[in-house]
Structures are given as C-alpha cells and as structure tokens.
N, C-alpha and C. Protein backbone atom coordinates (compact mmCIF):
# COMPACT_ATOMS: atom_id res chain seq x y z
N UNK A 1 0.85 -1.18 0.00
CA UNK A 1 0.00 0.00 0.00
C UNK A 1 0.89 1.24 0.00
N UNK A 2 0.63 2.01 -0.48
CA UNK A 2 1.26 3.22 -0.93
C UNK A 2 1.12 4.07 0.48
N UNK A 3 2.35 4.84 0.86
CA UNK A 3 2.11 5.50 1.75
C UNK A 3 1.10 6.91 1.98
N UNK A 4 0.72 7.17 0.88
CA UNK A 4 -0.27 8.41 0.24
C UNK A 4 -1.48 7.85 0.48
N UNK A 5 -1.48 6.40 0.39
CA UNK A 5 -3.11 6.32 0.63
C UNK A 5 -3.72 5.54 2.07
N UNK A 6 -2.17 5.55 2.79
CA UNK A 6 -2.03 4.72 4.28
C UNK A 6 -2.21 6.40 5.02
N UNK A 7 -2.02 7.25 4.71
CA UNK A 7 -2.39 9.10 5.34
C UNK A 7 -3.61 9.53 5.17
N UNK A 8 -4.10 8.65 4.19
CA UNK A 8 -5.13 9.48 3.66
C UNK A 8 -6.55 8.85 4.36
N UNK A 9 -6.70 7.10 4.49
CA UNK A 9 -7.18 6.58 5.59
C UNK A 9 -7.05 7.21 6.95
N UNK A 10 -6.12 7.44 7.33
CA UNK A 10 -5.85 7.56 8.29
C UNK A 10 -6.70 9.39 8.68
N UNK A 11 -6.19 10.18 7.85
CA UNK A 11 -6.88 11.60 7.89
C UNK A 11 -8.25 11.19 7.88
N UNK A 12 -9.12 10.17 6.97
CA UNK A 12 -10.39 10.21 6.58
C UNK A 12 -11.16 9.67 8.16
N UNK A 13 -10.19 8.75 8.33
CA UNK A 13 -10.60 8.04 10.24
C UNK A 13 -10.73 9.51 11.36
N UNK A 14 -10.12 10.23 11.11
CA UNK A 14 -9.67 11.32 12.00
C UNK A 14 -10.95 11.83 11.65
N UNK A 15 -10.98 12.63 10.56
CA UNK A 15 -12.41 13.21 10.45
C UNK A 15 -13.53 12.89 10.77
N UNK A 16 -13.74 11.59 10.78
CA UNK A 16 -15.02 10.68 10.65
C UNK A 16 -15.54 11.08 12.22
N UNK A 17 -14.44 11.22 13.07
CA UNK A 17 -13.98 10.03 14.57
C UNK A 17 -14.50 11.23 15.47
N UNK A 18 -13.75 12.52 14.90
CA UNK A 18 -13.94 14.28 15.66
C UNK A 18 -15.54 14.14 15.79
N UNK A 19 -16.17 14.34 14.30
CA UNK A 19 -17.72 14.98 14.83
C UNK A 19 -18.31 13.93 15.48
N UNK A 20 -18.34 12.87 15.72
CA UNK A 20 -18.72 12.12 16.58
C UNK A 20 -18.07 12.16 17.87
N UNK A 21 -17.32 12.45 18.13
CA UNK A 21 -16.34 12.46 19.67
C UNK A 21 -17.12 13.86 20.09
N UNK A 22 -16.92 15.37 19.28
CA UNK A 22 -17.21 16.18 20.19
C UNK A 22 -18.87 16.38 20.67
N UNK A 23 -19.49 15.80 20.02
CA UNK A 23 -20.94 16.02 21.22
C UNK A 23 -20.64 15.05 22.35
N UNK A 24 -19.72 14.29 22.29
CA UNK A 24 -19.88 13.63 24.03
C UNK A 24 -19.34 14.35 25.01
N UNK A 25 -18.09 14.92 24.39
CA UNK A 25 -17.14 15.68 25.01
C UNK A 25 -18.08 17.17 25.85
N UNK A 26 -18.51 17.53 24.66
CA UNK A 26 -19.19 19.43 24.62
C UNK A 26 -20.64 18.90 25.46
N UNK A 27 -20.70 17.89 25.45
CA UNK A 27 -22.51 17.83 26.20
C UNK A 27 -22.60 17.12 27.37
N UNK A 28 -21.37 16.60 27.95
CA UNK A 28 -21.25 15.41 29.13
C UNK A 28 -22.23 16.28 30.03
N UNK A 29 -22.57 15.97 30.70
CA UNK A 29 -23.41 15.96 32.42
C UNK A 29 -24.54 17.23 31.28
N UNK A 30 -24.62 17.31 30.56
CA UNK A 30 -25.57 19.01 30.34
C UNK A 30 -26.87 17.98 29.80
N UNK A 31 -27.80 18.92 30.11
CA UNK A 31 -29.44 18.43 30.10
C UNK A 31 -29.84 19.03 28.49
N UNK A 32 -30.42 18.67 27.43
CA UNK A 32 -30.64 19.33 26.40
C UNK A 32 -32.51 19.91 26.57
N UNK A 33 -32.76 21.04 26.08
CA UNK A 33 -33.95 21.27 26.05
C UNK A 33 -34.80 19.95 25.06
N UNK A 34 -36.20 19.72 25.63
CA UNK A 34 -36.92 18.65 25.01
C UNK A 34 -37.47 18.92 23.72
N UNK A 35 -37.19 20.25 23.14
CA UNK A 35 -37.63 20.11 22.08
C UNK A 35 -36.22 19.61 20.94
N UNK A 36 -35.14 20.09 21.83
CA UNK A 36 -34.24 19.69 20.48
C UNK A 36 -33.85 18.27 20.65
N UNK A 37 -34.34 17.39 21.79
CA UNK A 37 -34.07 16.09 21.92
C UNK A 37 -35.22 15.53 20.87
N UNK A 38 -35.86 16.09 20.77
CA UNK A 38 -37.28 15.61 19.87
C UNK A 38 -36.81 15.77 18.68
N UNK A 39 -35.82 16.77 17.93
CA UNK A 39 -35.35 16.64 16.75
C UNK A 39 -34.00 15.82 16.40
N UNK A 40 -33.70 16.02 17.49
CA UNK A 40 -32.34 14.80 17.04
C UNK A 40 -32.52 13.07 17.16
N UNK A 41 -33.92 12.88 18.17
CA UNK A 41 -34.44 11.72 17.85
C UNK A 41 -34.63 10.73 16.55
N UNK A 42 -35.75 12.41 16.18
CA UNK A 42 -36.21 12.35 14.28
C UNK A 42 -35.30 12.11 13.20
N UNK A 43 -33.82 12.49 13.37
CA UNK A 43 -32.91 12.69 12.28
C UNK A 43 -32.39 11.26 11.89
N UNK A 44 -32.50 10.17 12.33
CA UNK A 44 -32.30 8.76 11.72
C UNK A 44 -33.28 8.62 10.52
N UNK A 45 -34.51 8.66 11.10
CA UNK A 45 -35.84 8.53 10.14
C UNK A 45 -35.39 9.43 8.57
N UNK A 46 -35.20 10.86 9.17
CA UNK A 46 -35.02 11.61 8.08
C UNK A 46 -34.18 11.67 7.12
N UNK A 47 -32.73 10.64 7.51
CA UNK A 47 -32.05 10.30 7.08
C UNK A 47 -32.41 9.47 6.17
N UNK A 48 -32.52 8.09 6.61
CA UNK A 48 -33.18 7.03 5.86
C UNK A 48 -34.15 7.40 5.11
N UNK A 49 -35.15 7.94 5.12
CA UNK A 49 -36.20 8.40 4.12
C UNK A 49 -35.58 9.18 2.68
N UNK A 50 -34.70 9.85 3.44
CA UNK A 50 -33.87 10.51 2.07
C UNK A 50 -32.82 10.11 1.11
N UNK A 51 -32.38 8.83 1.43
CA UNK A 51 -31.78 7.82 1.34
C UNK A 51 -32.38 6.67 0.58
N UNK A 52 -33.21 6.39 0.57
CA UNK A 52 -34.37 5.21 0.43
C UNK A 52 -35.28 5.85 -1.07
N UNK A 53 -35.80 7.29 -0.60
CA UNK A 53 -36.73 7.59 -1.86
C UNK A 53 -36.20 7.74 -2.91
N UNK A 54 -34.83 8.25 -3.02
CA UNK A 54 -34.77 8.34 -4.54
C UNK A 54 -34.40 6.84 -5.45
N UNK A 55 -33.81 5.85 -4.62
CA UNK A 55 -33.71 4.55 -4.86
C UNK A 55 -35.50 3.87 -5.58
N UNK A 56 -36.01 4.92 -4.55
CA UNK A 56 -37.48 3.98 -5.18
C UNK A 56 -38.29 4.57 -6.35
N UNK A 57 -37.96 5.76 -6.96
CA UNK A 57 -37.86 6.75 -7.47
C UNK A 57 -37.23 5.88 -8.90
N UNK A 58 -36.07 5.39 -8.62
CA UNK A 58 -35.27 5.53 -9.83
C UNK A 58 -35.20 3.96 -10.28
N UNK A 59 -35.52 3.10 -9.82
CA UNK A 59 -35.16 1.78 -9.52
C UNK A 59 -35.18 1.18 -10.92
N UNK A 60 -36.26 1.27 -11.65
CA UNK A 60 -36.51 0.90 -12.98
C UNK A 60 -36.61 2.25 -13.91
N UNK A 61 -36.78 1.92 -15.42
CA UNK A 61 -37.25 2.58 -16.10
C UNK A 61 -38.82 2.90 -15.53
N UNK A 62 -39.72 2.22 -15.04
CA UNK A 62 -41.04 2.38 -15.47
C UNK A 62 -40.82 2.48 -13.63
N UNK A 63 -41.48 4.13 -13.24
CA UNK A 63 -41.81 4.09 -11.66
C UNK A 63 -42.54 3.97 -11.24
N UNK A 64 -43.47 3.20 -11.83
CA UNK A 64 -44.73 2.67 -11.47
C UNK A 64 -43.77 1.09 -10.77
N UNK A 65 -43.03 0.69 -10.82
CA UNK A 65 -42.22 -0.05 -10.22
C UNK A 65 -42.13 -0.03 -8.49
N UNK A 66 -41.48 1.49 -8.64
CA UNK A 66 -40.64 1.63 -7.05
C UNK A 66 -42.03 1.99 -6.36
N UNK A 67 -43.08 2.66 -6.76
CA UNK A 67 -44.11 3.12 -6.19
C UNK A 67 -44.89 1.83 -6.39
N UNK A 68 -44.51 0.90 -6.46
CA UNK A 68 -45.54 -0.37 -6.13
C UNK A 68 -44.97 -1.14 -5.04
N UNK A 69 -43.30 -1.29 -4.72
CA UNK A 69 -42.82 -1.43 -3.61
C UNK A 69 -42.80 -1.09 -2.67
N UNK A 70 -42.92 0.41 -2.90
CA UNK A 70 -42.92 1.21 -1.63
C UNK A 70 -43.94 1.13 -0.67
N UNK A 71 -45.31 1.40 -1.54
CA UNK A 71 -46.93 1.12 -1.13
C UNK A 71 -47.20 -0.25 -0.20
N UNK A 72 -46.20 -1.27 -1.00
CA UNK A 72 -46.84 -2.52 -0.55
C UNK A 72 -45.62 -2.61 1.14
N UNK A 73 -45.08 -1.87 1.11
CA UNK A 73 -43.76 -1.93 1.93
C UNK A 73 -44.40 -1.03 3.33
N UNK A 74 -45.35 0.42 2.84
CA UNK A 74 -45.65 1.12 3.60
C UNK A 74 -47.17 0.10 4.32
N UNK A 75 -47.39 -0.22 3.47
CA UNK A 75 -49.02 -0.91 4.25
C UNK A 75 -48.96 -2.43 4.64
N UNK A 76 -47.78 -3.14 4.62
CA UNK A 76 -47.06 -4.19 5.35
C UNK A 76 -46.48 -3.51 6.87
N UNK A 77 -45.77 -2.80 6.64
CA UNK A 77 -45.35 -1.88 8.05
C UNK A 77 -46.75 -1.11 8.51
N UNK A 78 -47.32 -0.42 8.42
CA UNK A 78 -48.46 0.24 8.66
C UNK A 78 -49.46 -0.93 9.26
N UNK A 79 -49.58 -2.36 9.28
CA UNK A 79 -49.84 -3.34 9.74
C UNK A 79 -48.97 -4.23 11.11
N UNK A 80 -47.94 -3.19 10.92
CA UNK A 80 -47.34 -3.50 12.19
C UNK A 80 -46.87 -4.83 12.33
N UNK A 81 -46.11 -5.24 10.76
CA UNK A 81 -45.22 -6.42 10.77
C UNK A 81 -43.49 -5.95 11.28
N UNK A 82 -42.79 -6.77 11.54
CA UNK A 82 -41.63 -7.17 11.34
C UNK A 82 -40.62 -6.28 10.06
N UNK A 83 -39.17 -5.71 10.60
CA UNK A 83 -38.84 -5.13 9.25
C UNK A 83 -38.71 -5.96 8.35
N UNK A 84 -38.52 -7.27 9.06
CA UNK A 84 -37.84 -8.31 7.70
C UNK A 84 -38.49 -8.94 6.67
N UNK A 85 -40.04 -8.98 8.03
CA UNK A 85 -41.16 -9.16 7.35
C UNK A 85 -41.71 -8.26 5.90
N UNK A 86 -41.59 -6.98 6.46
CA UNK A 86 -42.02 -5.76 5.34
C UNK A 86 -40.87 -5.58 4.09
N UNK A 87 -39.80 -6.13 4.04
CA UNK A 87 -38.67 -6.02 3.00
C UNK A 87 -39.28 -7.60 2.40
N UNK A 88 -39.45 -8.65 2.45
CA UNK A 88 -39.98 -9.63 2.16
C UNK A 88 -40.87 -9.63 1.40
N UNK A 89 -41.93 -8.83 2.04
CA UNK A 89 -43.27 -8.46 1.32
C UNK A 89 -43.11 -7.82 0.00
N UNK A 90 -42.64 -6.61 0.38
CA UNK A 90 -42.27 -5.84 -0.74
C UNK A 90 -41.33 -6.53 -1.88
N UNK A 91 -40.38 -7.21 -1.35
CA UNK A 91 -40.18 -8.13 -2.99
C UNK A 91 -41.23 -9.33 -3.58
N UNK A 92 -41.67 -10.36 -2.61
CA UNK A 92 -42.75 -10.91 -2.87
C UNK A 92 -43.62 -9.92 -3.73
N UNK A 93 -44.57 -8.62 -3.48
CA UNK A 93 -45.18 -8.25 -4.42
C UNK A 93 -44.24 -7.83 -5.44
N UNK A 94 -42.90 -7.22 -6.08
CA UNK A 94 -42.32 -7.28 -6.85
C UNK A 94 -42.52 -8.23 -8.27
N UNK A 95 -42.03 -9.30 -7.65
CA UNK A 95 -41.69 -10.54 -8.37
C UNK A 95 -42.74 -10.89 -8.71
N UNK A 96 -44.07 -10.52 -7.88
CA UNK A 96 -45.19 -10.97 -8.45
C UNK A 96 -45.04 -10.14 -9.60
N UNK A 97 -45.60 -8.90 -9.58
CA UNK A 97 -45.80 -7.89 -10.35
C UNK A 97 -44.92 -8.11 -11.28
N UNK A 98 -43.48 -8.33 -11.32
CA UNK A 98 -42.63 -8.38 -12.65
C UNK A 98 -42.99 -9.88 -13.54
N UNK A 99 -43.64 -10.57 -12.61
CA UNK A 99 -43.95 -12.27 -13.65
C UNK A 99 -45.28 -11.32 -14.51
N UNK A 100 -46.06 -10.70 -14.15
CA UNK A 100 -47.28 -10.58 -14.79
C UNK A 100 -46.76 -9.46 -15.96
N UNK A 101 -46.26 -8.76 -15.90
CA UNK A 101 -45.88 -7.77 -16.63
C UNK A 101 -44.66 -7.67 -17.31
C-alpha cells in the first residue's frame, strides 16, 4: 500500500472520529432542552427516508415499479409487521408484479 493512501485513511478516520467524539465531550453531564431532543431523535428517520426515496424513485425505467414497492412496503409496516417481514413483502409483491408484466 502506498504511503499516500495509508495518510489518507488515516486523515479520513480522524475526520469521521472528531464529529462524533465532540458532542460527548461538549454535552457530558448538560441536560438538552426537550424540544431539540425531539429533533435529534427524528434525524435517523429523516435520514433514511432521504436515502431510500430516490432509490425507489429511480429503480426501474417504469416508476410505477418503485411506487408499487414502496406502497406494498408502507401498508405491510403500517400493519405492524416485522422489518424483515415488510422487505420480504415488498419483494414478494415485486416478483409478483414483474412475472405478470
């Protein structure tokens, strides 16, 4: 391995490592107001959602595709299955949908 790219790991670890280290550091013993605990709760979700839609968005030519996954994905979960269950589902109706069409 080249020593240029054994620094460059190493810088990219450093960066990664800081913004995660300093909120433990900057917030130890301190109480956060409840509304901004309520938004930093939210920010996984918001993450993933933004992450996820354009995948379903783009998946095929025809997006009548990703919006048939998604639906069957949202009202499998909305039923209050299992995630593994609801990723299951959603290809199950897939595969259906791609044999017929």
């Amino acid at each position: 391995m080249n020593s240029e790219v054994f620094w460059m790991i190493i810088g990219m670890g450093i960066a990664t490592y800081i913004p995660r280290l300093l909120p433990f550091v900057l917030f130890k013993g301190k109480e956060m107001p409840s509304f901004l605990q309520g938004v930093l709760k939210n920010i996984p979700f918001a993450t993933l959602g933004a992450l996820i839609f354009p995948g379903i968005l783009f998946i095929q030519d025809d997006i009548s595709f990703g919006l048939l996954g998604a639906a069957a994905a949202f009202l499998i979960a909305y039923l209050g299955a299992n995630v593994i269950v609801v990723v299951l589902g959603a290809i199950a109706v897939l595969s259906v949908y791609s044999v017929f069409i």
